[in-house]
PDB file of N, CA and C in Angstrom:
ATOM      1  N   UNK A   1       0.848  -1.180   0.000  1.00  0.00           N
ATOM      2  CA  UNK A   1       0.000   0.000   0.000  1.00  0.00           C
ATOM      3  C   UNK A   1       0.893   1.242   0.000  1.00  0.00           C
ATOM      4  N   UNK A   2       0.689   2.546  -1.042  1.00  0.00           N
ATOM      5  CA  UNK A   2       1.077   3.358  -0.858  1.00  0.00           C
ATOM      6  C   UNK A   2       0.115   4.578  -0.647  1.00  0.00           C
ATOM      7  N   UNK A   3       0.792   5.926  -0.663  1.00  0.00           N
ATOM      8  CA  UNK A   3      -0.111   7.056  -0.649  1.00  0.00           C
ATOM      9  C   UNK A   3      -0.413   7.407  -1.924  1.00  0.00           C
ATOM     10  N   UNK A   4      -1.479   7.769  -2.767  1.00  0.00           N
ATOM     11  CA  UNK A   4      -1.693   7.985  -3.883  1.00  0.00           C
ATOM     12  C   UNK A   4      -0.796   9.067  -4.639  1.00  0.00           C
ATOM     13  N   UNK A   5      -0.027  10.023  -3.756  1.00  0.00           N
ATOM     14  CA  UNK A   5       1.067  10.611  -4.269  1.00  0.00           C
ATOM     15  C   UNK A   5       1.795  10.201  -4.876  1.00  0.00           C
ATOM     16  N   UNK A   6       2.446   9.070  -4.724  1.00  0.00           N
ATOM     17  CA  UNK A   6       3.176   8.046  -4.951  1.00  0.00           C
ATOM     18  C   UNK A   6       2.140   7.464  -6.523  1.00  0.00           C
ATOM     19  N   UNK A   7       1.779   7.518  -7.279  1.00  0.00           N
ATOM     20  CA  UNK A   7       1.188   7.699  -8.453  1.00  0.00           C
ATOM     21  C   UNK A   7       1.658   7.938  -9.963  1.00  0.00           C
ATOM     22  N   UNK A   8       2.140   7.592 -10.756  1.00  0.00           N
ATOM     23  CA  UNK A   8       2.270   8.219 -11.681  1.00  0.00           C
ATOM     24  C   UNK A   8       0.744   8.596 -12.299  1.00  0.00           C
ATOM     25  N   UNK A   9       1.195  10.038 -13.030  1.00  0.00           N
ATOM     26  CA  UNK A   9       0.918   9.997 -14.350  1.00  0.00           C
ATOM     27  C   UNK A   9      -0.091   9.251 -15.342  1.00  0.00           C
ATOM     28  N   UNK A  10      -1.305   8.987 -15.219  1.00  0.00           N
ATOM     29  CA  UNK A  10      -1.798   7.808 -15.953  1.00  0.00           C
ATOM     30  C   UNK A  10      -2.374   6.733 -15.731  1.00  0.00           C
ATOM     31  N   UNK A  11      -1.833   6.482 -14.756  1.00  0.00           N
ATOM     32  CA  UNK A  11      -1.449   5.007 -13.691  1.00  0.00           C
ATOM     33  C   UNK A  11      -3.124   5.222 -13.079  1.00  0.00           C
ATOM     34  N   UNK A  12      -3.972   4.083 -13.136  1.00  0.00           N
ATOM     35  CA  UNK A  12      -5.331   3.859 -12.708  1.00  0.00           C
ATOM     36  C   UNK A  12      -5.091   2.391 -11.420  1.00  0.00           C
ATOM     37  N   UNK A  13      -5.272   3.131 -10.027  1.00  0.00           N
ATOM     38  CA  UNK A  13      -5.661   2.343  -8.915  1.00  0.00           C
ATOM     39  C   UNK A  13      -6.564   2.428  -8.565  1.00  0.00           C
ATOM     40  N   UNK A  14      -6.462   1.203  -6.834  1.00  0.00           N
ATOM     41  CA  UNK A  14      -7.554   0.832  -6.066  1.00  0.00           C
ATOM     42  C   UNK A  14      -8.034   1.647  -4.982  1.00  0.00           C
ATOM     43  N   UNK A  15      -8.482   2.597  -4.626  1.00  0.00           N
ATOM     44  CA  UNK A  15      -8.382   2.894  -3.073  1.00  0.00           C
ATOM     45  C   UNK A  15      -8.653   2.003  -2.327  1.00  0.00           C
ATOM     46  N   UNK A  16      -7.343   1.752  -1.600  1.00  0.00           N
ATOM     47  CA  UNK A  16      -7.597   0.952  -0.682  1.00  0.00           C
ATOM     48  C   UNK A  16      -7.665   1.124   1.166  1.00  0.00           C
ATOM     49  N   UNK A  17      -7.085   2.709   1.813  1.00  0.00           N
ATOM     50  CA  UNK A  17      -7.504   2.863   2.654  1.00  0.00           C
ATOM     51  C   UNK A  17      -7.830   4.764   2.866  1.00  0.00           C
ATOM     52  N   UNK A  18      -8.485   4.830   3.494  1.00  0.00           N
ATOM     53  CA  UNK A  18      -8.492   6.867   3.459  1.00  0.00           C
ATOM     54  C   UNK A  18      -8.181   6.802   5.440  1.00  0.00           C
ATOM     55  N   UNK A  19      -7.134   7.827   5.524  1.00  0.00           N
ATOM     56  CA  UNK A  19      -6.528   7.502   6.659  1.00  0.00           C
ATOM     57  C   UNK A  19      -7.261   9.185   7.021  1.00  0.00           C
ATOM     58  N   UNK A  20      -7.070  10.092   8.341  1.00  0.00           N
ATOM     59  CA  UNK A  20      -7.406  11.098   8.640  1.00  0.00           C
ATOM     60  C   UNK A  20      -8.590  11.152   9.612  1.00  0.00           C
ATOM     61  N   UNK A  21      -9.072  12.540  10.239  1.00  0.00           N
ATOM     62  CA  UNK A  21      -9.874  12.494  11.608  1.00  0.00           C
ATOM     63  C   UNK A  21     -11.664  11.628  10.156  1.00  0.00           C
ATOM     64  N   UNK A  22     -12.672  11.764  10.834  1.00  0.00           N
ATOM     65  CA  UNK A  22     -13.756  11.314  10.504  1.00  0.00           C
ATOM     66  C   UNK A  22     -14.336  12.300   9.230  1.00  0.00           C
ATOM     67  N   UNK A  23     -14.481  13.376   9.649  1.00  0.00           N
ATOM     68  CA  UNK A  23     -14.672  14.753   8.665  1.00  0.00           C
ATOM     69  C   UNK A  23     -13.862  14.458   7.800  1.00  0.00           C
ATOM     70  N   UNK A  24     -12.434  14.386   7.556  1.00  0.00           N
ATOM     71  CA  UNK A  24     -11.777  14.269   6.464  1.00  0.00           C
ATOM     72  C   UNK A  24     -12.123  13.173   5.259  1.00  0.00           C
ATOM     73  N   UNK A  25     -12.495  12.180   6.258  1.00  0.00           N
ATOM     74  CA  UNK A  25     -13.255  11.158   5.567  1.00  0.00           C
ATOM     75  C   UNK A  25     -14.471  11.616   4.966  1.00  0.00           C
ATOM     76  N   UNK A  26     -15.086  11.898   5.590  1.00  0.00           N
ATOM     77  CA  UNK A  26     -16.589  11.890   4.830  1.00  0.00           C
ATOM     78  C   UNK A  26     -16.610  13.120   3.865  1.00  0.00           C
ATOM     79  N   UNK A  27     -15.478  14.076   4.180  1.00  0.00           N
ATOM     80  CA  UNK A  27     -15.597  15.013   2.823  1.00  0.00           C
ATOM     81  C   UNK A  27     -14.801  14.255   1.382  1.00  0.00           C
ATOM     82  N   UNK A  28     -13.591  13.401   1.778  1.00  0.00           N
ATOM     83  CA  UNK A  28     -13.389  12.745   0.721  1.00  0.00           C
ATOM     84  C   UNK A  28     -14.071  11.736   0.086  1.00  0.00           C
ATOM     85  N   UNK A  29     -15.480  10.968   0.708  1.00  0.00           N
ATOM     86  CA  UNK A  29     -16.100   9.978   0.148  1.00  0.00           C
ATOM     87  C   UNK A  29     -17.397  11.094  -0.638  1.00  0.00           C
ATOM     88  N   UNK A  30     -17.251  11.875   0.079  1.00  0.00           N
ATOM     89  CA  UNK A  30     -18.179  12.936  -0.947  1.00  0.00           C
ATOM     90  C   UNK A  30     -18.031  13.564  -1.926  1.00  0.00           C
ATOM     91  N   UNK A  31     -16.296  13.009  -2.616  1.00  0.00           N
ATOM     92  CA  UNK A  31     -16.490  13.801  -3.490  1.00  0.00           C
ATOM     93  C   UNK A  31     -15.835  12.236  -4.357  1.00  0.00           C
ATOM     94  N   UNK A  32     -16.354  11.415  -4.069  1.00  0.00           N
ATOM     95  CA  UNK A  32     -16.332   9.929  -4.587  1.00  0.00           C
ATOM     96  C   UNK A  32     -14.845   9.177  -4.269  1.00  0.00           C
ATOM     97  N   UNK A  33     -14.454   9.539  -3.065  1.00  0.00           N
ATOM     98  CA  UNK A  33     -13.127   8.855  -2.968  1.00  0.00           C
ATOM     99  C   UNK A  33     -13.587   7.306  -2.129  1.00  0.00           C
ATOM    100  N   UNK A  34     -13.573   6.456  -2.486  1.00  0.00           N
ATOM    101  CA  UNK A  34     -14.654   5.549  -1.451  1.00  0.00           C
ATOM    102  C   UNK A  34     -13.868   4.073  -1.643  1.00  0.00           C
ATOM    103  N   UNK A  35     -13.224   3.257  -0.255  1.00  0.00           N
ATOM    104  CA  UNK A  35     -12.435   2.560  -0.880  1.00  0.00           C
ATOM    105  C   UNK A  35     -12.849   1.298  -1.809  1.00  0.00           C
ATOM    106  N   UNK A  36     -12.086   0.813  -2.700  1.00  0.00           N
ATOM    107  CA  UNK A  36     -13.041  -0.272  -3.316  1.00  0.00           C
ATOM    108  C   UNK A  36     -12.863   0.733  -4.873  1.00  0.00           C
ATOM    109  N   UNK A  37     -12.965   2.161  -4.660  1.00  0.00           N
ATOM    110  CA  UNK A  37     -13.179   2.648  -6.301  1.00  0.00           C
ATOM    111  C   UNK A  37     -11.651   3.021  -6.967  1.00  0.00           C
ATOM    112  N   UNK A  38     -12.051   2.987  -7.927  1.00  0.00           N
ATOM    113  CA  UNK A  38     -11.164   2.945  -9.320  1.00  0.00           C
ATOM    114  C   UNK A  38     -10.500   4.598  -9.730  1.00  0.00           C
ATOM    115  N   UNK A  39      -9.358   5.351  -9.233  1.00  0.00           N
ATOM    116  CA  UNK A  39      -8.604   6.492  -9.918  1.00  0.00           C
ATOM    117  C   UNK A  39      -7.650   6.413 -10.632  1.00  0.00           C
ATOM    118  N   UNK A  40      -7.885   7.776 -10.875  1.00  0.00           N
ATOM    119  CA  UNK A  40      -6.222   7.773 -12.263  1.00  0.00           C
ATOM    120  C   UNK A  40      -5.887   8.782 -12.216  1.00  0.00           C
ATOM    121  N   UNK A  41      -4.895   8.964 -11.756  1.00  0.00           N
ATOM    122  CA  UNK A  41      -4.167  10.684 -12.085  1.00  0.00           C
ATOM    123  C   UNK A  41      -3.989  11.518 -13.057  1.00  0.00           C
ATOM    124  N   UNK A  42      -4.670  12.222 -13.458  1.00  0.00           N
ATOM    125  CA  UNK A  42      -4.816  13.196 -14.751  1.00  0.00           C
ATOM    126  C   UNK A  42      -3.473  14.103 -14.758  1.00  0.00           C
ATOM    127  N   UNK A  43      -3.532  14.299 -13.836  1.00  0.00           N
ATOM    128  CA  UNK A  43      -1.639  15.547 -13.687  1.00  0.00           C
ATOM    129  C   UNK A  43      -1.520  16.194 -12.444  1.00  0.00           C
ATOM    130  N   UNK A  44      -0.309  16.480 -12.431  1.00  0.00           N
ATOM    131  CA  UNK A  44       0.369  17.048 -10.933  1.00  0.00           C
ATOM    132  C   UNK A  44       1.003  18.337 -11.593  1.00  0.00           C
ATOM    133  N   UNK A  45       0.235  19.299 -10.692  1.00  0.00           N
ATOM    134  CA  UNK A  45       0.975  20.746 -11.022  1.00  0.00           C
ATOM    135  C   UNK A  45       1.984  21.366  -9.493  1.00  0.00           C
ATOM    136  N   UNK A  46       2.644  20.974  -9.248  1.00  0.00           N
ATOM    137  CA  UNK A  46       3.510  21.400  -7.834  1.00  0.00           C
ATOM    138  C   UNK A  46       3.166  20.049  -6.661  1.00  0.00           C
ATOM    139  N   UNK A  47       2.404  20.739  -5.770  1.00  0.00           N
ATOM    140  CA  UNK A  47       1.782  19.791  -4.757  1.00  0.00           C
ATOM    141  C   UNK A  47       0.768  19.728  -5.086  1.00  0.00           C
ATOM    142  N   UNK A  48      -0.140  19.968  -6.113  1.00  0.00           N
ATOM    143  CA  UNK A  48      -1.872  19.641  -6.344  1.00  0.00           C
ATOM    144  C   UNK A  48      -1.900  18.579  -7.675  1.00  0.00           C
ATOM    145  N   UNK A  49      -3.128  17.803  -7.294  1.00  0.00           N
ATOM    146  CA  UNK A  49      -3.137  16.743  -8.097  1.00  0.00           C
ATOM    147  C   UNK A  49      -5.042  16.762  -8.837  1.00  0.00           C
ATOM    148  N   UNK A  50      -4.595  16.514 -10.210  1.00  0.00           N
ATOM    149  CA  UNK A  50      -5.690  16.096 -10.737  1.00  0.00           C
ATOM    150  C   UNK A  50      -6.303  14.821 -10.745  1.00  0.00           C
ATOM    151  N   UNK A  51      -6.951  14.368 -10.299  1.00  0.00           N
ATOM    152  CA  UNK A  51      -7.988  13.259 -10.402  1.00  0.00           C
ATOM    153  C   UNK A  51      -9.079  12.889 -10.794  1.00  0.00           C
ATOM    154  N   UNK A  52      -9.110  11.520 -11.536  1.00  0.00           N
ATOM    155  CA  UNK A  52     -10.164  11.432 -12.201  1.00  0.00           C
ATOM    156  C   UNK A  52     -11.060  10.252 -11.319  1.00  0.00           C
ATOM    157  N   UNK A  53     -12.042  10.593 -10.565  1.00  0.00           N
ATOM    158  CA  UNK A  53     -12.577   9.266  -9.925  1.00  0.00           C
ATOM    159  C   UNK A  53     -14.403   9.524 -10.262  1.00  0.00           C
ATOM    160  N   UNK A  54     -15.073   8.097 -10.437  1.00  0.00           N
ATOM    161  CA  UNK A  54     -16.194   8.161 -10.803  1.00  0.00           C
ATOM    162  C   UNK A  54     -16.653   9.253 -11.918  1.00  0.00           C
ATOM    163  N   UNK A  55     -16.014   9.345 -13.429  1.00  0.00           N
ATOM    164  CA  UNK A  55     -16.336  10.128 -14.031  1.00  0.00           C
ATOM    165  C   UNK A  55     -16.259  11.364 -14.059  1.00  0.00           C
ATOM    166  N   UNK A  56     -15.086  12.268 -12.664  1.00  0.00           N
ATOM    167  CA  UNK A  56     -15.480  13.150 -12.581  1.00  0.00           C
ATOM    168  C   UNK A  56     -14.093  13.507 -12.325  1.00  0.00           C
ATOM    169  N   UNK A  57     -13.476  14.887 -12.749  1.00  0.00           N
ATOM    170  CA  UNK A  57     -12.091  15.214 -11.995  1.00  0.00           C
ATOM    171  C   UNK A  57     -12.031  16.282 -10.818  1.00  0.00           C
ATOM    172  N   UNK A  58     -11.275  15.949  -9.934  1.00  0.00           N
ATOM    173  CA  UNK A  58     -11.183  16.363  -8.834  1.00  0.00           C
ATOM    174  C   UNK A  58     -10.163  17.229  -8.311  1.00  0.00           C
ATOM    175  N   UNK A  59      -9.459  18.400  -8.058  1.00  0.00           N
ATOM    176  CA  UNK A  59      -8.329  18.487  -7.857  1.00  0.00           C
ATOM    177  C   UNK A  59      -8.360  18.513  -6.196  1.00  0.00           C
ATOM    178  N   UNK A  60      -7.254  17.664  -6.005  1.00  0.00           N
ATOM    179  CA  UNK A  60      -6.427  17.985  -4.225  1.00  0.00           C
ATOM    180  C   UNK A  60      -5.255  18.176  -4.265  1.00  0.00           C
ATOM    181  N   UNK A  61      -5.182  18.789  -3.050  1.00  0.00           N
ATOM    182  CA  UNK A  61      -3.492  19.002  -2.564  1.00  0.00           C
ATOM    183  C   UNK A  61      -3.086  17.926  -1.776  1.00  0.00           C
ATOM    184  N   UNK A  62      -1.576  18.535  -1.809  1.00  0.00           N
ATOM    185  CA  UNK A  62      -0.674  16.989  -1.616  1.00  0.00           C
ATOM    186  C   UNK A  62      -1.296  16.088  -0.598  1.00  0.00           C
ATOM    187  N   UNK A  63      -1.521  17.583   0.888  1.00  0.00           N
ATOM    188  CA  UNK A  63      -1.799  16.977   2.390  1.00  0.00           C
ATOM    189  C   UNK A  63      -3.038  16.107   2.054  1.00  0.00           C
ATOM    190  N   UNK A  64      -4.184  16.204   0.820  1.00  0.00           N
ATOM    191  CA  UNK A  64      -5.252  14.968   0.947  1.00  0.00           C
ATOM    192  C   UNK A  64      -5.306  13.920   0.441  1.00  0.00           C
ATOM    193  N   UNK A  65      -4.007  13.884  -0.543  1.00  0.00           N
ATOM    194  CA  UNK A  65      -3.870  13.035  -1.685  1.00  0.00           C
ATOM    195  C   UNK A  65      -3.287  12.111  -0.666  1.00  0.00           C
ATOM    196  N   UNK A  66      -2.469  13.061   0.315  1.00  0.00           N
ATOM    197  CA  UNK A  66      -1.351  11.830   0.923  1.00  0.00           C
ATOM    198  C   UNK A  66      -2.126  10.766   1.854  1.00  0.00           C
ATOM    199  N   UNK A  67      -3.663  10.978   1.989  1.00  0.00           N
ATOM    200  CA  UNK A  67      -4.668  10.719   3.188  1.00  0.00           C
ATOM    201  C   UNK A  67      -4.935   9.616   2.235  1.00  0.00           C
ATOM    202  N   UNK A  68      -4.609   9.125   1.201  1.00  0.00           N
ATOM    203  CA  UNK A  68      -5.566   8.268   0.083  1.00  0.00           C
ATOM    204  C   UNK A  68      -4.159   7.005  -0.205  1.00  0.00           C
ATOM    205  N   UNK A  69      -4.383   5.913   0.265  1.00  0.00           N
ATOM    206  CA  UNK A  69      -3.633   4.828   0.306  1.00  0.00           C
ATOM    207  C   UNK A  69      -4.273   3.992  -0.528  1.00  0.00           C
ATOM    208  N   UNK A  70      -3.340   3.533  -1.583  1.00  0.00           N
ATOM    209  CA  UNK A  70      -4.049   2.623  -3.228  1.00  0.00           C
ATOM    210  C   UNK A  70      -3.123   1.007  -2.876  1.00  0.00           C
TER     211      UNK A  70
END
């Protein structure tokens, strides 16, 4: 298991754990981070990351990306 930071480019994983207080959680399953589903990294501009999960792209920064273990 890594942190989804740890990602290339392209590269389509599993979420497999979302680590952080409870709130952090439930704002990331709200915006479809939910473990069990399917991402892919669209691009990294510095510390912010594009994501593509459930049809939809998402951007986060590093500190939430790093909360997302694939």
């Amino acid at each position: 298991m890594m942190p989804l930071t740890m990602v290339e480019i392209g590269e389509s994983v599993i979420i497999k754990k979302i680590s952080g207080r409870d709130d952090t959680k439930r704002f990331l399953e709200s915006l479809g981070f939910i473990v069990g589903s399917e991402v892919t990294i669209v691009s990294k501009f510095g510390q912010n990351f594009i994501i593509n999960v459930k049809d939809t792209r998402v951007a986060l920064d590093q500190m939430m990306a790093k909360r997302i273990f694939v």
